[in-house]
N, C-alpha and C. Protein backbone atom coordinates (compact mmCIF):
# COMPACT_ATOMS: atom_id res chain seq x y z
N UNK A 1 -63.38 65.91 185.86
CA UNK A 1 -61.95 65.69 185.81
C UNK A 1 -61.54 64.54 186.76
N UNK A 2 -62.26 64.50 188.01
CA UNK A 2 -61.68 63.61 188.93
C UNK A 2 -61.99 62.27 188.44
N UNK A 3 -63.52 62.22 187.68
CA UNK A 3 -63.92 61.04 187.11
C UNK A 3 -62.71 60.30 186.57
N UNK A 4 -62.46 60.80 185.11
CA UNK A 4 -61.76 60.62 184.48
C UNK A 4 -60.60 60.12 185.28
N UNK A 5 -59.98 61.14 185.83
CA UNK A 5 -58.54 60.36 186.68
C UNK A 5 -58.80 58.93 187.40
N UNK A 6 -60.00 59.11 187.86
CA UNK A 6 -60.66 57.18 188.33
C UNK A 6 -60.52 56.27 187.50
N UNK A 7 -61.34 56.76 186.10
CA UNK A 7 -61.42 55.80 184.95
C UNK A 7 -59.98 55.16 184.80
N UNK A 8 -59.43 56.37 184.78
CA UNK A 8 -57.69 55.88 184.19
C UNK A 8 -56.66 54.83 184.97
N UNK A 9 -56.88 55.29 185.87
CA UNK A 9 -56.60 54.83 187.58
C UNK A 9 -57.15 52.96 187.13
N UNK A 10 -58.31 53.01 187.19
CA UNK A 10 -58.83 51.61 187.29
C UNK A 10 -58.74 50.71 185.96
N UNK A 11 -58.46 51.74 185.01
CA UNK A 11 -58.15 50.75 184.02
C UNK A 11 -56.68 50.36 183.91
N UNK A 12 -55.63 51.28 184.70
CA UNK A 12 -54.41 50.93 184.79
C UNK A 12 -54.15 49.55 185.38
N UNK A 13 -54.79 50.01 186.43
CA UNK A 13 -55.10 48.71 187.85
C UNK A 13 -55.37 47.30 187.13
N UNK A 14 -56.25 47.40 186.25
CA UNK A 14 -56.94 46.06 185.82
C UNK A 14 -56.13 45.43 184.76
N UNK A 15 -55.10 46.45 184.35
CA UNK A 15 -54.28 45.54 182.95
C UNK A 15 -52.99 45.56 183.80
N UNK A 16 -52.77 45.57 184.97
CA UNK A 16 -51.60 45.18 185.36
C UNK A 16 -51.88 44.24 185.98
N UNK A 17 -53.50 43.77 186.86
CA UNK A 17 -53.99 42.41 187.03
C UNK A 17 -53.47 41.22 186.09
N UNK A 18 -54.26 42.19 185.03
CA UNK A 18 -54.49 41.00 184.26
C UNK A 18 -52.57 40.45 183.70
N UNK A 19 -52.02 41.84 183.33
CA UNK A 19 -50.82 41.10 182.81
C UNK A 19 -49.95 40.31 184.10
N UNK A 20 -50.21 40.98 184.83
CA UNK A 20 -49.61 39.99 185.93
C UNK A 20 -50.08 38.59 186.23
N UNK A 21 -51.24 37.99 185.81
CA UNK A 21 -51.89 36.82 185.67
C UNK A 21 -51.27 36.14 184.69
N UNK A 22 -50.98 36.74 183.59
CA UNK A 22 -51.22 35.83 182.23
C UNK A 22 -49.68 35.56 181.85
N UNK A 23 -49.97 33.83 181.49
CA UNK A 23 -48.66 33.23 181.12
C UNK A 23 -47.72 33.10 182.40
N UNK A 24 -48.18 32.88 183.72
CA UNK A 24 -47.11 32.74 184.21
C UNK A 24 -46.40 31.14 184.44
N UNK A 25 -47.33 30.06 183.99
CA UNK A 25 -46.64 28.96 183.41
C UNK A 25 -45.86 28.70 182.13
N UNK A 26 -45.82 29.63 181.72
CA UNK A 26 -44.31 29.34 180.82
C UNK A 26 -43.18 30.30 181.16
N UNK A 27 -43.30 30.97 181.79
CA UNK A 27 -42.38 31.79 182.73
C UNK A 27 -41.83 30.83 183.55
N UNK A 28 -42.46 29.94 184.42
CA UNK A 28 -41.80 28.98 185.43
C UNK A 28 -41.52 27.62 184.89
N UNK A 29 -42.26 27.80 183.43
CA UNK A 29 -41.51 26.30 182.81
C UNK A 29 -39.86 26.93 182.21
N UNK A 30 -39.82 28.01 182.05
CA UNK A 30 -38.73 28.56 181.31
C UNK A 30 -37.80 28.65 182.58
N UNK A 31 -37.95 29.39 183.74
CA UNK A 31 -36.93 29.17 185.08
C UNK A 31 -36.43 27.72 185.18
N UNK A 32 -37.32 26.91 185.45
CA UNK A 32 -37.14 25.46 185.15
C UNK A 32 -35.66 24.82 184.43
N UNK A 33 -36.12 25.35 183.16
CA UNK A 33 -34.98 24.64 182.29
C UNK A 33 -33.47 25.35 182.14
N UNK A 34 -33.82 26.68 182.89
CA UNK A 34 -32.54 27.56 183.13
C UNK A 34 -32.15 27.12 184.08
N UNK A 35 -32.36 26.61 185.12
CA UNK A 35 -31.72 26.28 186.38
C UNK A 35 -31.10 25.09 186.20
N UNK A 36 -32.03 23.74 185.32
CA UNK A 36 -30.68 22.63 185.05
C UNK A 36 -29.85 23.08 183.86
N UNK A 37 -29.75 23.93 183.36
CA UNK A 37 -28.84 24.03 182.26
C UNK A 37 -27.80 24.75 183.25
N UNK A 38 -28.22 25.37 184.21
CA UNK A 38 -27.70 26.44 184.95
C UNK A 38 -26.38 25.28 185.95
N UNK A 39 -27.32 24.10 185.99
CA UNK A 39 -26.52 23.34 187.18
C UNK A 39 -25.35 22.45 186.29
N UNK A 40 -25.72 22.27 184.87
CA UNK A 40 -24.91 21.50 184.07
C UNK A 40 -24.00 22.14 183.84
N UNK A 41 -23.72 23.51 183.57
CA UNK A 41 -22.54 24.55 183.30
C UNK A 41 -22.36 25.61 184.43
N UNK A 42 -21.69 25.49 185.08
CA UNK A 42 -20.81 26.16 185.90
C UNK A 42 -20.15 26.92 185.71
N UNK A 43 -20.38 28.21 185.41
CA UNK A 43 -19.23 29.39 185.11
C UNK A 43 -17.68 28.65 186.17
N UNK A 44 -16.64 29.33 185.55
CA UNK A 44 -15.59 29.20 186.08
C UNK A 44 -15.38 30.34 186.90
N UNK A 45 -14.35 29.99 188.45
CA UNK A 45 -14.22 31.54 189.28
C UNK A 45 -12.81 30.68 189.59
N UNK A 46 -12.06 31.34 189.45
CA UNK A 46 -10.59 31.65 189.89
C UNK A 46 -10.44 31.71 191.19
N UNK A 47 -10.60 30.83 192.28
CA UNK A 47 -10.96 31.22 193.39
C UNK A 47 -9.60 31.65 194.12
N UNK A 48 -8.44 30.23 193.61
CA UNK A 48 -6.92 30.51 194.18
C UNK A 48 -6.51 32.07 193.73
N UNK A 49 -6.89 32.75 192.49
CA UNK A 49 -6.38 34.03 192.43
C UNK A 49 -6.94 35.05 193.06
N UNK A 50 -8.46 34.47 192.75
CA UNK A 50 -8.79 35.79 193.72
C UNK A 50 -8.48 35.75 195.55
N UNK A 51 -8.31 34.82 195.68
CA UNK A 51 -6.92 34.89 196.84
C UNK A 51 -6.13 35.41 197.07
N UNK A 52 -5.61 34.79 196.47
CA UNK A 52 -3.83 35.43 196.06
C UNK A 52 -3.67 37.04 195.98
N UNK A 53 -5.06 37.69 195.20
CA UNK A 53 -5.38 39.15 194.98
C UNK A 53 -5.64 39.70 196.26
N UNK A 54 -6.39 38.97 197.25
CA UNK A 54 -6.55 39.54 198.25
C UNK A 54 -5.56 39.74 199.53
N UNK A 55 -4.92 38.65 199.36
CA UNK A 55 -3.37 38.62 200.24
C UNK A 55 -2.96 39.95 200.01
N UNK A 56 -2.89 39.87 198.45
CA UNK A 56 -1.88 41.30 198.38
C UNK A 56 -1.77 42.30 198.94
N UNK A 57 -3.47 42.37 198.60
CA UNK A 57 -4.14 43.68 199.05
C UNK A 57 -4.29 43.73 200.41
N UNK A 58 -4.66 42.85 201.14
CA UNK A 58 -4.28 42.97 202.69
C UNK A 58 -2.53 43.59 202.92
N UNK A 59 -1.75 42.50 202.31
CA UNK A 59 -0.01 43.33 202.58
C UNK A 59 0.05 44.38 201.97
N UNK A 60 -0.85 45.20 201.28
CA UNK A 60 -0.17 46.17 200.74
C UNK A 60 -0.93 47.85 201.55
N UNK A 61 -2.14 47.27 202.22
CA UNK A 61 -2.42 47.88 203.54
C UNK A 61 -2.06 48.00 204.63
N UNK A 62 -1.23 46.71 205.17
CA UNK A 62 -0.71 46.87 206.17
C UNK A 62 0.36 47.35 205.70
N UNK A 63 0.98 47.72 204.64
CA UNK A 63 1.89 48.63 204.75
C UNK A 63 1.84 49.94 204.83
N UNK A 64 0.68 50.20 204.28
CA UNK A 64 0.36 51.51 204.23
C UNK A 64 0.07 52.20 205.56
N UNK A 65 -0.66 51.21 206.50
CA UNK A 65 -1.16 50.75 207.97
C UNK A 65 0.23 51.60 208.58
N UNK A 66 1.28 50.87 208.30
CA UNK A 66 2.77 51.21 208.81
C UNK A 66 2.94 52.44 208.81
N UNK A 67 2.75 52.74 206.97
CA UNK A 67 3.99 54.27 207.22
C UNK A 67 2.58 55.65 208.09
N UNK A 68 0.94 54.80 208.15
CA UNK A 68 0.99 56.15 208.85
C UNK A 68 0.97 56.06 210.59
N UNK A 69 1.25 55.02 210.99
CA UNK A 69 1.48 54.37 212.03
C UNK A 69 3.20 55.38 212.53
N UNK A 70 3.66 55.32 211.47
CA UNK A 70 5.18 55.73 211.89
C UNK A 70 4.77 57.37 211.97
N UNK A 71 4.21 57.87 211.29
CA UNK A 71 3.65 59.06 210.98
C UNK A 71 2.88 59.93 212.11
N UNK A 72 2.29 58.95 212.48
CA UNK A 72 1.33 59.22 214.37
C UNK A 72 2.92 59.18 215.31
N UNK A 73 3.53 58.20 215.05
CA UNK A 73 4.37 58.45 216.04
C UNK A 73 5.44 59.62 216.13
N UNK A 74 5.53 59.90 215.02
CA UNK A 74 6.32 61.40 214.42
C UNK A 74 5.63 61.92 215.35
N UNK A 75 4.50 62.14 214.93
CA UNK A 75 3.22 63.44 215.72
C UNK A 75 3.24 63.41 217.51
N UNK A 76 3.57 62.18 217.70
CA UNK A 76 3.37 62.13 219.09
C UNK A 76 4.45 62.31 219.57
N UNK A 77 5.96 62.16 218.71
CA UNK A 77 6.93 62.99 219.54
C UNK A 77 7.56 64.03 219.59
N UNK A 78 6.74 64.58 218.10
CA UNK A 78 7.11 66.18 218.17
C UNK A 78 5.89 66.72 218.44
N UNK A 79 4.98 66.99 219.51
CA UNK A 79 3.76 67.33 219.43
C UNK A 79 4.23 68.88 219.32
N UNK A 80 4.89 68.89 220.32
CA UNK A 80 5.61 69.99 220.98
C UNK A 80 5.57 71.42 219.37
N UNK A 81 5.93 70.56 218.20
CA UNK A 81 6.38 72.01 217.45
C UNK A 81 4.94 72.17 216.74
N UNK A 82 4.10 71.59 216.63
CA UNK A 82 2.90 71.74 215.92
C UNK A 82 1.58 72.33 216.42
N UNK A 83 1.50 72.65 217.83
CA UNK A 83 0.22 73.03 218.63
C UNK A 83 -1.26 72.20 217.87
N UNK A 84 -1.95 72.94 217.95
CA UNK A 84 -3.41 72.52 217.40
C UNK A 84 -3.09 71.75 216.63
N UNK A 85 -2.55 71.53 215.61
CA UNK A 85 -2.30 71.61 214.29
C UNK A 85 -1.73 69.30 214.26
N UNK A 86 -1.17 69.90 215.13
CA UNK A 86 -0.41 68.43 215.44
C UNK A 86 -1.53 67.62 215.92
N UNK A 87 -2.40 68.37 217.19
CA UNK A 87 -3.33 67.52 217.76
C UNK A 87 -4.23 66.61 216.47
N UNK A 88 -4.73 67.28 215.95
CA UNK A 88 -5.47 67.46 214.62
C UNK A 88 -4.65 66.42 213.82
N UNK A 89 -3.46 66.42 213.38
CA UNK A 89 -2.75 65.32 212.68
C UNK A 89 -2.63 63.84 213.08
N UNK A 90 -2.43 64.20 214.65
CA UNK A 90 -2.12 62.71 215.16
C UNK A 90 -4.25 61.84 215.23
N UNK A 91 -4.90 63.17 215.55
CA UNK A 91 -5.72 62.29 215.46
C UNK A 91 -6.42 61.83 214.03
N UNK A 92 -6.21 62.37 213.34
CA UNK A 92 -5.88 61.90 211.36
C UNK A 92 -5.27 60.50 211.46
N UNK A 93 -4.11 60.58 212.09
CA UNK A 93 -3.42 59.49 211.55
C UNK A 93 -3.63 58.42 212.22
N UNK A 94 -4.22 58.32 213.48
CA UNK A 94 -5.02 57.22 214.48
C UNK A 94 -6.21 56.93 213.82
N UNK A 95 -6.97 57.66 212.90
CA UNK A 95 -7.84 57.10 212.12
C UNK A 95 -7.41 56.61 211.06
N UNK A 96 -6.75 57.10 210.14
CA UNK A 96 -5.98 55.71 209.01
C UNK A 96 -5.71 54.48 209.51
N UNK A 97 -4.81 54.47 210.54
CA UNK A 97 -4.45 53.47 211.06
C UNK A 97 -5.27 52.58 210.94
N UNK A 98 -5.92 52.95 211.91
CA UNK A 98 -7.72 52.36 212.28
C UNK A 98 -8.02 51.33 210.94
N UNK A 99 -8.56 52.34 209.91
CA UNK A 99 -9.29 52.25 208.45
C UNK A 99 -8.01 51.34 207.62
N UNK A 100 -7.25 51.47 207.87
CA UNK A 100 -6.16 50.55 206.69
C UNK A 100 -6.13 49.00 207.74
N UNK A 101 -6.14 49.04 208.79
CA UNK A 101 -5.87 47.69 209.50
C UNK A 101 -7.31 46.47 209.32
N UNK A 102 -8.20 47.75 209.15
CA UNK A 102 -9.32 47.02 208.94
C UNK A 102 -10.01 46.94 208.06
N UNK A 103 -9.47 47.44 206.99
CA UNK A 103 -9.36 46.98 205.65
C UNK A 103 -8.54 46.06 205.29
N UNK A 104 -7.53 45.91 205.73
CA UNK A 104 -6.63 44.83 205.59
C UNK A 104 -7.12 43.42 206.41
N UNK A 105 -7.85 43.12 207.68
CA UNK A 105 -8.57 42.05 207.88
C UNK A 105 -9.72 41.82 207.20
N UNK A 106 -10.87 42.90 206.81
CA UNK A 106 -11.45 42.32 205.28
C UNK A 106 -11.17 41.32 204.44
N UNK A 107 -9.69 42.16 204.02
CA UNK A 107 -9.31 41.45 202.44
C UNK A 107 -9.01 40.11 203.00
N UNK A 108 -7.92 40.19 204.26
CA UNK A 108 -8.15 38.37 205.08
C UNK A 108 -8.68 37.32 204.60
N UNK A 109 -10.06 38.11 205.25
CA UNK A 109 -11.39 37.53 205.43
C UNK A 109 -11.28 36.98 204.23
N UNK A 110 -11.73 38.15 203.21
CA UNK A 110 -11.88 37.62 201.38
C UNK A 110 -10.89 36.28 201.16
N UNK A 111 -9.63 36.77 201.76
CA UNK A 111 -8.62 35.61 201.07
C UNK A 111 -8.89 34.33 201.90
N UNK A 112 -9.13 34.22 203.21
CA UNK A 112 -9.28 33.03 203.43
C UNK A 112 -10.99 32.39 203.00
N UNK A 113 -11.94 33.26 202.46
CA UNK A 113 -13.16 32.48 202.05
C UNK A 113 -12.94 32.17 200.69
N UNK A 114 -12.10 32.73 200.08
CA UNK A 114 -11.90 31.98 198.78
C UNK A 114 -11.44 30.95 198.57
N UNK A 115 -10.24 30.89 199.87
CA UNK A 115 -9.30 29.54 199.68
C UNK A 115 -9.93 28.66 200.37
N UNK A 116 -11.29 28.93 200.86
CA UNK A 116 -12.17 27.69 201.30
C UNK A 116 -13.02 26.80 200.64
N UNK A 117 -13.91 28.01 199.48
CA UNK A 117 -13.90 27.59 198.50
C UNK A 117 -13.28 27.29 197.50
N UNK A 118 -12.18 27.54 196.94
CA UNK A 118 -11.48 26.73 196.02
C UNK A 118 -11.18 25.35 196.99
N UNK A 119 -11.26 24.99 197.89
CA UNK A 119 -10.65 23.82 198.39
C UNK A 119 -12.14 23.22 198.07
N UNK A 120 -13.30 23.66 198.66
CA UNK A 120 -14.55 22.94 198.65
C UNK A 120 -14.53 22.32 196.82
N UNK A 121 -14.38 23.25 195.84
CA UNK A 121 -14.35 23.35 194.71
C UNK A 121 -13.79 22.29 193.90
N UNK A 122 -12.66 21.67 194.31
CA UNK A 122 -11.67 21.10 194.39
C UNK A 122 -12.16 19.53 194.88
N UNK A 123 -12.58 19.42 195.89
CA UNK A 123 -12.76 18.42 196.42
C UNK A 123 -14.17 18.17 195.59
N UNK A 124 -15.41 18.80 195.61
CA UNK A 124 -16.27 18.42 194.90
C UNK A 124 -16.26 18.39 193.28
N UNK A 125 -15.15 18.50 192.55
CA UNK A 125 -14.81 18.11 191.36
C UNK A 125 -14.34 16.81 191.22
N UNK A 126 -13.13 16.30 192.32
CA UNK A 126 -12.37 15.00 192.64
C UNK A 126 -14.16 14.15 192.82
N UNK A 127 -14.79 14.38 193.74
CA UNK A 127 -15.63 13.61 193.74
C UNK A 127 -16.69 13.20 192.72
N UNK A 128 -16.87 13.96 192.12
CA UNK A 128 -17.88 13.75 190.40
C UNK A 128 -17.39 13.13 189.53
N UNK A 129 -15.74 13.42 189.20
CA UNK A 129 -15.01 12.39 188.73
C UNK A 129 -15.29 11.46 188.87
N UNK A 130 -15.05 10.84 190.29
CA UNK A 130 -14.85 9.76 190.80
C UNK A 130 -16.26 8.68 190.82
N UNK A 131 -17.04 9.51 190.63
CA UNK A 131 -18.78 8.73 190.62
C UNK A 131 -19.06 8.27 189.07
N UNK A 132 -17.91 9.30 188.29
CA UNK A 132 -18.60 9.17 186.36
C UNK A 132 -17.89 7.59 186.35
């Protein structure tokens, strides 16, 4: 039995050699001609919108940022009627806070690397023009 499981074993081994050997020059002649076709056509990316998308979404966190911001502060000035219960809330809502503010510098982030690239984008289009 164990034989057998060897046999099988090594003949697996040897045709994944081998297929892993064979033909891999037309595999890399084929990468080849995908990559300049690849460089001649340029998918299009919306870069100013997906900007614009991310602004939003940053303002529409920091608003959210706000109402539980106002919400902690509820908590912190009525601690008084809530016991445990309040402790427990305010520290809930010091973690939203947290999580929405910094989700909202993310999306920032997003919006100002887009609008870096669309500017790069932009400028290296003006220039190809300008060489045809």
């Amino acid at each position: 039995m164990q034989r057998e499981i060897r046999k099988f074993v090594a003949a697996i081994s040897t045709l994944g050699l081998l297929a892993g050997c064979s033909e891999t020059g037309a595999i890399e002649a084929k990468k080849d001609d995908t990559s300049v076709s690849a460089q001649n056509i340029r998918p299009f990316v919306d870069h100013d919108g997906l900007a614009r998308r991310y602004e939003n979404r940053a303002r529409t966190l920091l608003k959210i940022a706000a109402e539980h911001e106002k919400r902690l502060q509820y908590y912190e000035d009525k601690s008084y009627r809530y016991g445990r219960h309040g402790q427990d809330s305010q520290a809930n809502a010091i973690a939203l806070v947290q999580k929405y503010k910094r989700a909202a510098e993310k999306a920032a982030e997003s919006a100002f690397h887009h609008r870096m690239v669309s500017q790069l984008a932009k400028r290296d289009y003006i220039a190809s023009r300008a060489s045809h």
